[in-house]
C-alpha atoms as a PDB file:
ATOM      1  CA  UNK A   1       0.000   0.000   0.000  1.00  0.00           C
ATOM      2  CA  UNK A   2       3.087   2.530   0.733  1.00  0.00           C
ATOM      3  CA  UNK A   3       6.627   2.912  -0.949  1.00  0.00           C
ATOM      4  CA  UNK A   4       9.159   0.427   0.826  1.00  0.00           C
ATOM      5  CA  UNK A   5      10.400   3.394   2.475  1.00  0.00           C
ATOM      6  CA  UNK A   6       8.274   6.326   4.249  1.00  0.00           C
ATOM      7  CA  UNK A   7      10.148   9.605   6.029  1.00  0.00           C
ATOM      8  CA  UNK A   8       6.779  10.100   7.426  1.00  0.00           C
ATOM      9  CA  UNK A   9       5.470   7.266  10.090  1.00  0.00           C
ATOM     10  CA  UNK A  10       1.872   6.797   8.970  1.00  0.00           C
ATOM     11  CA  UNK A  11      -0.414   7.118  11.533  1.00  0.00           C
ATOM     12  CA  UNK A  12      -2.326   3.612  13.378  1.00  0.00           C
ATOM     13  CA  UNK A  13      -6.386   3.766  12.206  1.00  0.00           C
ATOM     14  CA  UNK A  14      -7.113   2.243  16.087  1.00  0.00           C
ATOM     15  CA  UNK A  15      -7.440   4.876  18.814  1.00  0.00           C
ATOM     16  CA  UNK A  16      -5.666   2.485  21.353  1.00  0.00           C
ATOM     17  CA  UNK A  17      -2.755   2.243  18.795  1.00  0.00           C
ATOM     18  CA  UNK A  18      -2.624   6.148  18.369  1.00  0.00           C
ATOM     19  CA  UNK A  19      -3.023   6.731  22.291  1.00  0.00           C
ATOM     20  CA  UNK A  20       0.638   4.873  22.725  1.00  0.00           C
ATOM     21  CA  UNK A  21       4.023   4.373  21.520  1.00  0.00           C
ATOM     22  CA  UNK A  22       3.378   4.347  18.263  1.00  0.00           C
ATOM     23  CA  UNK A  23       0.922   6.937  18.016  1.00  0.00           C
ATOM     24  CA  UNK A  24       3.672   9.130  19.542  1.00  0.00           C
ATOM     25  CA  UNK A  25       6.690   8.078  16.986  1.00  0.00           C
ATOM     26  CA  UNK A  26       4.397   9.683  14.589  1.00  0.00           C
ATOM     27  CA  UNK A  27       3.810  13.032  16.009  1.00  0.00           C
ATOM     28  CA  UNK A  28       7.844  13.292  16.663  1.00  0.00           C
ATOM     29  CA  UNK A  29       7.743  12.347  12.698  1.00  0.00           C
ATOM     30  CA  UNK A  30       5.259  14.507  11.472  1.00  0.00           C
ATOM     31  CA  UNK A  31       6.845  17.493  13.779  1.00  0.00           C
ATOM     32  CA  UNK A  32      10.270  17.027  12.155  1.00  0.00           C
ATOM     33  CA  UNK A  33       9.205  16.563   8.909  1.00  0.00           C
ATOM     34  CA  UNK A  34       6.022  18.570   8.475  1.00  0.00           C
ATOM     35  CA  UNK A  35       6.038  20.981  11.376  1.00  0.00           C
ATOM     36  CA  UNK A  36       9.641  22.275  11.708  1.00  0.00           C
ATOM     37  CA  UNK A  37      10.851  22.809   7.786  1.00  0.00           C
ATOM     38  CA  UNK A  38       7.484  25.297   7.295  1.00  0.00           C
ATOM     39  CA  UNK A  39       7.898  26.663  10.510  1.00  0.00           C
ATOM     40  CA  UNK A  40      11.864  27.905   9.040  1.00  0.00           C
ATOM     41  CA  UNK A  41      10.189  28.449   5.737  1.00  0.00           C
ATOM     42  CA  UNK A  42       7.618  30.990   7.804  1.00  0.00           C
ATOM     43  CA  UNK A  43      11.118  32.818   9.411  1.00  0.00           C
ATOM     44  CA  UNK A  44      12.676  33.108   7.013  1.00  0.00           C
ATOM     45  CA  UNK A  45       9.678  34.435   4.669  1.00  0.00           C
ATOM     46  CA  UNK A  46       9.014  37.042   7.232  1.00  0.00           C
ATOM     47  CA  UNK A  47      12.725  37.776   7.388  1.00  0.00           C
ATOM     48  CA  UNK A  48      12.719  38.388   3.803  1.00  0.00           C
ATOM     49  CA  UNK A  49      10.197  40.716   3.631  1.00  0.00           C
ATOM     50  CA  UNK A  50      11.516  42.558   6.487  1.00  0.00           C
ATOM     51  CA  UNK A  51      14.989  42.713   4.928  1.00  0.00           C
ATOM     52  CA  UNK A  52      13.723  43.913   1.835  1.00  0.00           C
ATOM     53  CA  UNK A  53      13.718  47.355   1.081  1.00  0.00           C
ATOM     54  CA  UNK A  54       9.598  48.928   0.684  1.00  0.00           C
ATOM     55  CA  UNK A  55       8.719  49.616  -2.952  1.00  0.00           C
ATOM     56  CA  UNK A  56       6.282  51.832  -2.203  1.00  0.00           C
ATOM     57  CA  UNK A  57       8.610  54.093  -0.349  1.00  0.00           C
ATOM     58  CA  UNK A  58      10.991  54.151  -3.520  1.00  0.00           C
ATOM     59  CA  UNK A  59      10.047  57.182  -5.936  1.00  0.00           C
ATOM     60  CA  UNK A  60       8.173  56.317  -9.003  1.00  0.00           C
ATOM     61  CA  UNK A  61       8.997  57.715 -12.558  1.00  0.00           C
ATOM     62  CA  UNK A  62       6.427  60.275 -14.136  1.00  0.00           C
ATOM     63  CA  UNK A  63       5.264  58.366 -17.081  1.00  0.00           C
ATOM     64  CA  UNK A  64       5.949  60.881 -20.326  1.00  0.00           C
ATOM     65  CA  UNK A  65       3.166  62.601 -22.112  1.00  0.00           C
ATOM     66  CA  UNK A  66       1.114  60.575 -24.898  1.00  0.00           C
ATOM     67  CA  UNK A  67       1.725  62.046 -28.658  1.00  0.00           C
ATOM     68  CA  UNK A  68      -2.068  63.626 -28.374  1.00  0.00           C
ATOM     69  CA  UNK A  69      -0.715  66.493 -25.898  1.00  0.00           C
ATOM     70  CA  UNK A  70      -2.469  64.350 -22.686  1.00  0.00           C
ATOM     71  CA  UNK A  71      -0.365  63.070 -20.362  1.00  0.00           C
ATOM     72  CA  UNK A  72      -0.766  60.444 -17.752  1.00  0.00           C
ATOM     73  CA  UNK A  73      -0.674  60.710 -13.809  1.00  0.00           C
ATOM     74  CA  UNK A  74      -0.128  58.916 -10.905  1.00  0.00           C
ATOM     75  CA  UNK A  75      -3.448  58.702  -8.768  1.00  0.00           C
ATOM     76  CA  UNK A  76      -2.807  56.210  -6.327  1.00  0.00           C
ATOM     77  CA  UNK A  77      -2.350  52.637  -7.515  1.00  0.00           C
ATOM     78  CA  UNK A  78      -3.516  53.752 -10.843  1.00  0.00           C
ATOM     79  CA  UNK A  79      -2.874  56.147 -13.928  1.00  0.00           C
ATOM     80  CA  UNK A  80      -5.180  59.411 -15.415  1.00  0.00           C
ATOM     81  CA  UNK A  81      -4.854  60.549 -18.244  1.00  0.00           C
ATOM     82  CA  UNK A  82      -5.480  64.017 -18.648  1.00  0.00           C
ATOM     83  CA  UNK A  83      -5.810  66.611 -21.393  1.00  0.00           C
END
């Protein structure tokens, strides 16, 4: 039913099973396995970002004006064009 070989211990379908020694290999499994490596993935996500310098802080170009004498504007997240 599984691959000769599992990282993961796969969990006993009885209760009594689960409640024991067996049930608690595969907790200590699934913490080292599952648990921990997104836990550093989290960190060091939110590390990242905090690292990273804001690009909404950083000054944005004017865009030129269009060939019809409007020209386009920054209004927020978005452009206007105006004549």
């Amino acid at each position: 039913m599984f691959f000769p070989w599992q990282v993961i211990e796969v969990s006993p379908l009885s209760l009594r099973r689960l409640a024991g020694e067996k049930g608690l290999a595969v907790l200590q499994s699934e913490l080292l396995w599952v648990w921990l490596p997104a836990a550093l993935a989290c960190v060091f996500l939110v590390l990242l970002r905090r690292l990273r310098p804001n690009r909404s802080s950083a000054p944005q170009a004017q865009r030129p004006p269009t060939t019809s004498g409007a020209t386009l504007t920054q209004s927020g997240a978005s452009y206007v064009l105006q004549r």
